[in-house]
Protein backbone atom coordinates (compact mmCIF):
# COMPACT_ATOMS: atom_id res chain seq x y z
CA UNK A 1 16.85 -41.44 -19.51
CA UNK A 2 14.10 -39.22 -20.84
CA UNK A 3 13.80 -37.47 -17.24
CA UNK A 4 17.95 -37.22 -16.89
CA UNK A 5 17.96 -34.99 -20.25
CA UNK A 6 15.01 -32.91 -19.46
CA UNK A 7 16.78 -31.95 -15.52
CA UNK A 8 19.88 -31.58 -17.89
CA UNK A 9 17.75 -29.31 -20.05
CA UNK A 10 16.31 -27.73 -17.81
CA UNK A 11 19.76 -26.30 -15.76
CA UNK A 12 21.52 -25.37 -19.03
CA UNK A 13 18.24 -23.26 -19.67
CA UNK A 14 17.96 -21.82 -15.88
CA UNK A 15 21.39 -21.02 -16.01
CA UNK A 16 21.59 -19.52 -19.59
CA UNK A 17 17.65 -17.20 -18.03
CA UNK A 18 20.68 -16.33 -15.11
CA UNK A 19 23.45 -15.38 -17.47
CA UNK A 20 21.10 -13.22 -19.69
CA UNK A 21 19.54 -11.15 -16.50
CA UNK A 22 22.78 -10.32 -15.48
CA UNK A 23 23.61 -9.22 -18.65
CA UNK A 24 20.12 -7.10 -18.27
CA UNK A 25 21.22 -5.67 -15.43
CA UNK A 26 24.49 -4.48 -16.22
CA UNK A 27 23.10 -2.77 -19.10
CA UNK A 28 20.67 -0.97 -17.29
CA UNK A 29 23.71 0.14 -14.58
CA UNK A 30 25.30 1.22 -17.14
CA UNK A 31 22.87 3.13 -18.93
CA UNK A 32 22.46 4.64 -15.83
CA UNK A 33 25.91 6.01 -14.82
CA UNK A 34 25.90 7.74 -18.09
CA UNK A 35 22.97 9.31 -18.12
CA UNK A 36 23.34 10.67 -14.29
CA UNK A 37 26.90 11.57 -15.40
CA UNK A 38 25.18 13.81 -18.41
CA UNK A 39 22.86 15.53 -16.56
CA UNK A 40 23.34 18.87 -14.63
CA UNK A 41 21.48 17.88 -11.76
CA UNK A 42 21.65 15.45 -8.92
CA UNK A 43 19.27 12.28 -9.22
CA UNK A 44 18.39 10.01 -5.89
CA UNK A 45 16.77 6.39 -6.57
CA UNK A 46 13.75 5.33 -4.59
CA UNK A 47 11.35 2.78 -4.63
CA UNK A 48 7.65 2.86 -3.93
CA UNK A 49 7.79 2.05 -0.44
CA UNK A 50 4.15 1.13 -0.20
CA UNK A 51 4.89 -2.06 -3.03
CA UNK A 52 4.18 -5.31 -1.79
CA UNK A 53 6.58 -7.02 -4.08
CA UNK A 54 10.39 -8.45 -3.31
CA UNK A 55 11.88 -6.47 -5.68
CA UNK A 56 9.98 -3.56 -6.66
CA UNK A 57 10.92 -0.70 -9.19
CA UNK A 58 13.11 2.08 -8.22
CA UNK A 59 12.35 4.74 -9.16
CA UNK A 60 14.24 8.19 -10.16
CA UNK A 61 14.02 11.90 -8.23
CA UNK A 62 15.22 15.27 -8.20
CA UNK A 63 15.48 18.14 -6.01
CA UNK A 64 14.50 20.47 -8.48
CA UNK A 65 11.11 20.89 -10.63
CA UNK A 66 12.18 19.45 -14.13
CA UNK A 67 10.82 19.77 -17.49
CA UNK A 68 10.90 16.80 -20.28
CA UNK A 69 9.29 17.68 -23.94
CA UNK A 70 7.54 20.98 -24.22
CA UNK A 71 5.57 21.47 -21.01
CA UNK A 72 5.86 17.71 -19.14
CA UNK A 73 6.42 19.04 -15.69
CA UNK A 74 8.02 17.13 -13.28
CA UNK A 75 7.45 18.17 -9.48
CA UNK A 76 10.79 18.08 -7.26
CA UNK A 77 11.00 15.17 -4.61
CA UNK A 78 8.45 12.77 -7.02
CA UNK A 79 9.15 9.98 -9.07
CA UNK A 80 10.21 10.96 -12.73
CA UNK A 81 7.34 8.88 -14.25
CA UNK A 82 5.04 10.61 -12.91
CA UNK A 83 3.71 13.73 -14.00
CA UNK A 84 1.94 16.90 -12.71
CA UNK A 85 -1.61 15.60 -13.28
CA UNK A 86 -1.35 12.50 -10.93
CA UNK A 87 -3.61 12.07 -8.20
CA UNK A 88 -2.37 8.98 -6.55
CA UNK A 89 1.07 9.68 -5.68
CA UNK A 90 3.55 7.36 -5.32
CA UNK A 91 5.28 7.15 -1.24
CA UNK A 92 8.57 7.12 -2.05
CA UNK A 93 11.40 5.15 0.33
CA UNK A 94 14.74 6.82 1.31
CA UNK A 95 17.18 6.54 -1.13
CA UNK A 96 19.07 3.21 -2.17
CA UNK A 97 22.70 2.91 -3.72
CA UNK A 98 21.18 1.13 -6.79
CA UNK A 99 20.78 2.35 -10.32
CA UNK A 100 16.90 2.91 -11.56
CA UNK A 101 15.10 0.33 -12.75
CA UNK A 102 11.85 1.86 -14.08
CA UNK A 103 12.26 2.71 -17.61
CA UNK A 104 9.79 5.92 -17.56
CA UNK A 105 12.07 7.23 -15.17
CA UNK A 106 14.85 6.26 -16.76
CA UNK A 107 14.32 7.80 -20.02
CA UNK A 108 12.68 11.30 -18.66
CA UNK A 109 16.11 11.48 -16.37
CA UNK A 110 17.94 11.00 -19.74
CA UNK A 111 15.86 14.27 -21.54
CA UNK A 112 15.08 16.60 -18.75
CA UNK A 113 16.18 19.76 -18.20
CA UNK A 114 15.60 22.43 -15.33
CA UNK A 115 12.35 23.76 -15.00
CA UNK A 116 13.75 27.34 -14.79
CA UNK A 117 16.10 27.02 -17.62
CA UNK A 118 15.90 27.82 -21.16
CA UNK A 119 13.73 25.64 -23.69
CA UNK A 120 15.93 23.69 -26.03
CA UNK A 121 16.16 24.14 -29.63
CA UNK A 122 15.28 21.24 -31.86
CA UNK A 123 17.38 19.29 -34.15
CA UNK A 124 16.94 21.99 -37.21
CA UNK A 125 17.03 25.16 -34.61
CA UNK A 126 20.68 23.74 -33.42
CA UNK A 127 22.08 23.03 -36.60
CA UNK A 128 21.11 26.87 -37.14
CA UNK A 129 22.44 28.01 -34.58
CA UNK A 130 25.60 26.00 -34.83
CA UNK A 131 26.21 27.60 -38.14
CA UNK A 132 25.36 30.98 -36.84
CA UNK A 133 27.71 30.57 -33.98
CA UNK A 134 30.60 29.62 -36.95
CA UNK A 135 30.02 32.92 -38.66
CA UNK A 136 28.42 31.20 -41.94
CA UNK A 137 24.74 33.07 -41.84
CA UNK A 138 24.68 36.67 -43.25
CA UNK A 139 21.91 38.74 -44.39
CA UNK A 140 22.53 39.87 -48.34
CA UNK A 141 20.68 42.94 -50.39
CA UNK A 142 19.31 41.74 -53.54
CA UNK A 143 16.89 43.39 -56.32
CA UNK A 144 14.04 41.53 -54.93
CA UNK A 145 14.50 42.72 -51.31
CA UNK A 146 17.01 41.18 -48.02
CA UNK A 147 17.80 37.59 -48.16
CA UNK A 148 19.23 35.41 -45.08
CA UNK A 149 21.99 33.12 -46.58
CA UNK A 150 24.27 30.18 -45.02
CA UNK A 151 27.51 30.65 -46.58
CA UNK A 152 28.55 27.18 -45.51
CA UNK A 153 26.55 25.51 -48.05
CA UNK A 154 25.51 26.41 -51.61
CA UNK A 155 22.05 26.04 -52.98
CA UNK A 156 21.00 25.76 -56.96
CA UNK A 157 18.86 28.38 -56.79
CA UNK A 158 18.93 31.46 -57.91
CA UNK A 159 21.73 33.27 -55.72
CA UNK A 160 22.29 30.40 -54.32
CA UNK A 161 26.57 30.87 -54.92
CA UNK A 162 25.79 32.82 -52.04
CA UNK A 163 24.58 30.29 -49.97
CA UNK A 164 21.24 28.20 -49.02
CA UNK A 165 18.70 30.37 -48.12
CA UNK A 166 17.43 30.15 -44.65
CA UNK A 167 15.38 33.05 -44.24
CA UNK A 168 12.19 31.85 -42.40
CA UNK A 169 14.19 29.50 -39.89
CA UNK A 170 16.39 32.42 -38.42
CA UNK A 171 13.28 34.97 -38.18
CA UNK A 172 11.91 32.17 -35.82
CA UNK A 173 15.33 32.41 -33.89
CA UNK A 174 15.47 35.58 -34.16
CA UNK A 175 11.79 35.87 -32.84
CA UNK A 176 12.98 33.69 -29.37
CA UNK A 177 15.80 36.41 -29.28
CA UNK A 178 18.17 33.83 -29.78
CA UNK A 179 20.52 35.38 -32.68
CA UNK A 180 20.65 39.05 -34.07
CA UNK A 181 22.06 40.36 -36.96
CA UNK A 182 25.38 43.08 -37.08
CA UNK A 183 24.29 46.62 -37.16
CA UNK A 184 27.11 46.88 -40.02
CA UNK A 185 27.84 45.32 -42.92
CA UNK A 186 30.89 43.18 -43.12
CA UNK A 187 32.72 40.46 -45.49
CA UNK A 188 31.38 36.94 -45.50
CA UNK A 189 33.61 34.11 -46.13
CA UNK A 190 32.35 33.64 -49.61
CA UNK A 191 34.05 37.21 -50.37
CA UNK A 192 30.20 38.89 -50.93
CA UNK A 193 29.12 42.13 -48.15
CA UNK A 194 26.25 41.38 -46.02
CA UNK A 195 25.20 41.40 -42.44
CA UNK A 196 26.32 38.97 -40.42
CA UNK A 197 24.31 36.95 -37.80
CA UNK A 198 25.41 36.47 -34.52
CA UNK A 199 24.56 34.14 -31.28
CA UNK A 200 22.22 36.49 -28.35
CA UNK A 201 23.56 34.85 -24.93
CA UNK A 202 20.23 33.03 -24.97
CA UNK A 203 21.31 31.47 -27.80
CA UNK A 204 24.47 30.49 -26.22
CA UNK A 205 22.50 29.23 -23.41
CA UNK A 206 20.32 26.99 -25.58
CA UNK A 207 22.70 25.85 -27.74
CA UNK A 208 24.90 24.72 -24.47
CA UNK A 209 21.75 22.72 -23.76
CA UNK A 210 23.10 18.75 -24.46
CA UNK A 211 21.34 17.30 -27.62
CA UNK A 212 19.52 14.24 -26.72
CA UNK A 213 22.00 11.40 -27.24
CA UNK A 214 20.61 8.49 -29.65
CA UNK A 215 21.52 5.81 -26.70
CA UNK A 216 18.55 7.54 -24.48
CA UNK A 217 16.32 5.42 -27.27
CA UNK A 218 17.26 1.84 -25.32
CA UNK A 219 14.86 0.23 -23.32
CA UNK A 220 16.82 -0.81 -20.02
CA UNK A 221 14.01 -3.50 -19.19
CA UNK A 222 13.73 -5.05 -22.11
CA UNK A 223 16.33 -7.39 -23.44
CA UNK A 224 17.17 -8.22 -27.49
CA UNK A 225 14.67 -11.14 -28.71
CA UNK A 226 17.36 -12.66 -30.37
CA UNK A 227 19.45 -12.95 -27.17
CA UNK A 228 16.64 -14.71 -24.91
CA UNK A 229 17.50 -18.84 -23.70
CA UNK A 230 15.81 -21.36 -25.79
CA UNK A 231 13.33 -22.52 -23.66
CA UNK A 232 13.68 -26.33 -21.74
CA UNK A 233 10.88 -27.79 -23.77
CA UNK A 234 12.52 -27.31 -27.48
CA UNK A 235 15.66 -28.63 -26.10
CA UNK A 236 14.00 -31.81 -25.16
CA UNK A 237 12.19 -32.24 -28.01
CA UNK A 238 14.23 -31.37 -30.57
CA UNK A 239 15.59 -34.68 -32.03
CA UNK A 240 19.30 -34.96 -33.27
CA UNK A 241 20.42 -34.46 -36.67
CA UNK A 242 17.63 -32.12 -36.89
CA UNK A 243 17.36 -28.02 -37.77
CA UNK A 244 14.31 -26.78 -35.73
C-alpha cells in the first residue's frame, strides 16, 4: 500500500514540476515579446553552438553595437551577456524562432540603447526635464542674485510661492546642452516675470529615450518560492489529520 501512495505521490508531484515549468516558460515568452516589442532595434536569438547540453541557453544579439549602464559596451553580432572585455567568445548558432532564455541577456536587451545614440537621463534628470518640457521651470531675479524655480510645485522656503528651487539640477542639464533658458523674459504660470527654460533637441532626444520599465526587474529563470511542487517525500510522509 505504502509503495501505491508513494507512485501516486510521486505523479501528482512530476506532474505539478510539469505544470509549473510551463508556467516558467510562458513567462519568460512573454517577457520577451515585450521587451523586443519596446526596443528600437531588431534582436535575433542564438544559442552557443559549441554547448554540449540538450537544451542549452539562447542567447540574445544585435546588429548594432549597444550600450547598457554608463559605458557597458556591447559588440554587434555577440551575445548580450557578454561584454567588451571577454576573451573567450561565445560561437554563436544561426538564429532560432524561440524567445531568450539567458537572463543576462535578457535583462541587458530590456535596458540597452544604441551605441551611437544619446546617453539617457536618470530618474531625477527626466522628471526635470519633463517639467521643463511643460513650461513650469523659469529663472527669477531676486535681491540675493538669479534663482531657477519649478513653478509646478511650491517649496517653504523663502521664495518658495514661486516655486521649488532647482537651481543646481538644471545647470547640470544645462551643462549636457540639454535645456536653455529664453533670451527674454516672459510670464510664468504663477503670474511672476522670469525666464523661462526650454527643451535643446538633445533634450528632446533624451527625454524620448524609454524609461526603464519596473517589469525589466523579473528574473525569467527563476520561478516564485512560494509557487514550487511540494516535493514526493513530504507527501508521503505527512500523516493525515496533520498541519506540516
Amino acid at each position: 500500500m505504502l509503495q501505491i501512495d508513494q507512485r501516486e505521490a510521486r505523479a501528482r508531484y512530476e506532474q505539478e514540476l510539469a505544470e509549473e515549468q510551463r508556467r516558467r516558460k510562458e513567462r519568460e515568452r512573454e517577457l520577451w515579446e515585450r521587451i523586443t516589442a519596446a526596443t528600437p532595434f531588431d534582436l535575433t536569438v542564438r544559442t552557443d553552438a559549441h554547448s554540449m547540453l540538450d537544451d542549452p541557453l539562447r542567447h540574445a544579439a544585435a546588429a548594432i553595437d549597444l550600450l547598457t549602464g554608463a559605458r557597458r559596451q556591447h559588440p554587434a553580432g555577440r551575445a548580450l551577456c557578454e561584454g567588451i572585455t571577454h576573451t573567450n567568445l561565445m560561437v554563436l548558432s544561426e538564429p532560432v524562432e524561440a524567445h531568450a532564455t539567458c537572463h543576462r541577456c535578457v535583462h541587458a536587451a530590456a535596458v540597452a540603447r544604441p551605441a551611437d545614440g544619446p546617453e539617457p537621463p536618470t530618474t531625477k534628470e527626466r522628471q526635470a526635464l519633463e517639467r521643463v518640457e511643460a513650461g513650469a521651470v523659469f529663472t527669477f531675479e531676486h535681491v540675493q542674485g538669479f534663482e531657477i524655480r519649478d513653478t509646478s510645485k511650491r517649496s517653504r522656503s523663502p521664495g518658495g510661492d514661486q516655486g521649488r528651487k532647482v537651481t543646481a539640477v538644471m545647470k547640470r542639464l544645462h551643462a549636457r546642452g540639454w535645456v536653455e533658458n529664453d533670451a527674454g523674459a516672459t510670464d510664468s504660470p504663477q503670474g511672476d516675470c522670469g525666464w523661462r527654460w526650454n527643451l535643446t533637441g538633445l533634450g528632446a532626444a533624451a527625454l524620448a529615450i524609454p524609461a526603464v520599465p519596473r517589469w525589466v526587474e523579473v528574473t525569467p529563470n527563476a520561478p516564485p518560492q512560494h509557487e514550487g511542487p511540494e516535493s514526493p517525500g513530504a507527501a508521503v510522509n505527512r500523516r493525515p489529520g496533520r498541519r506540516g
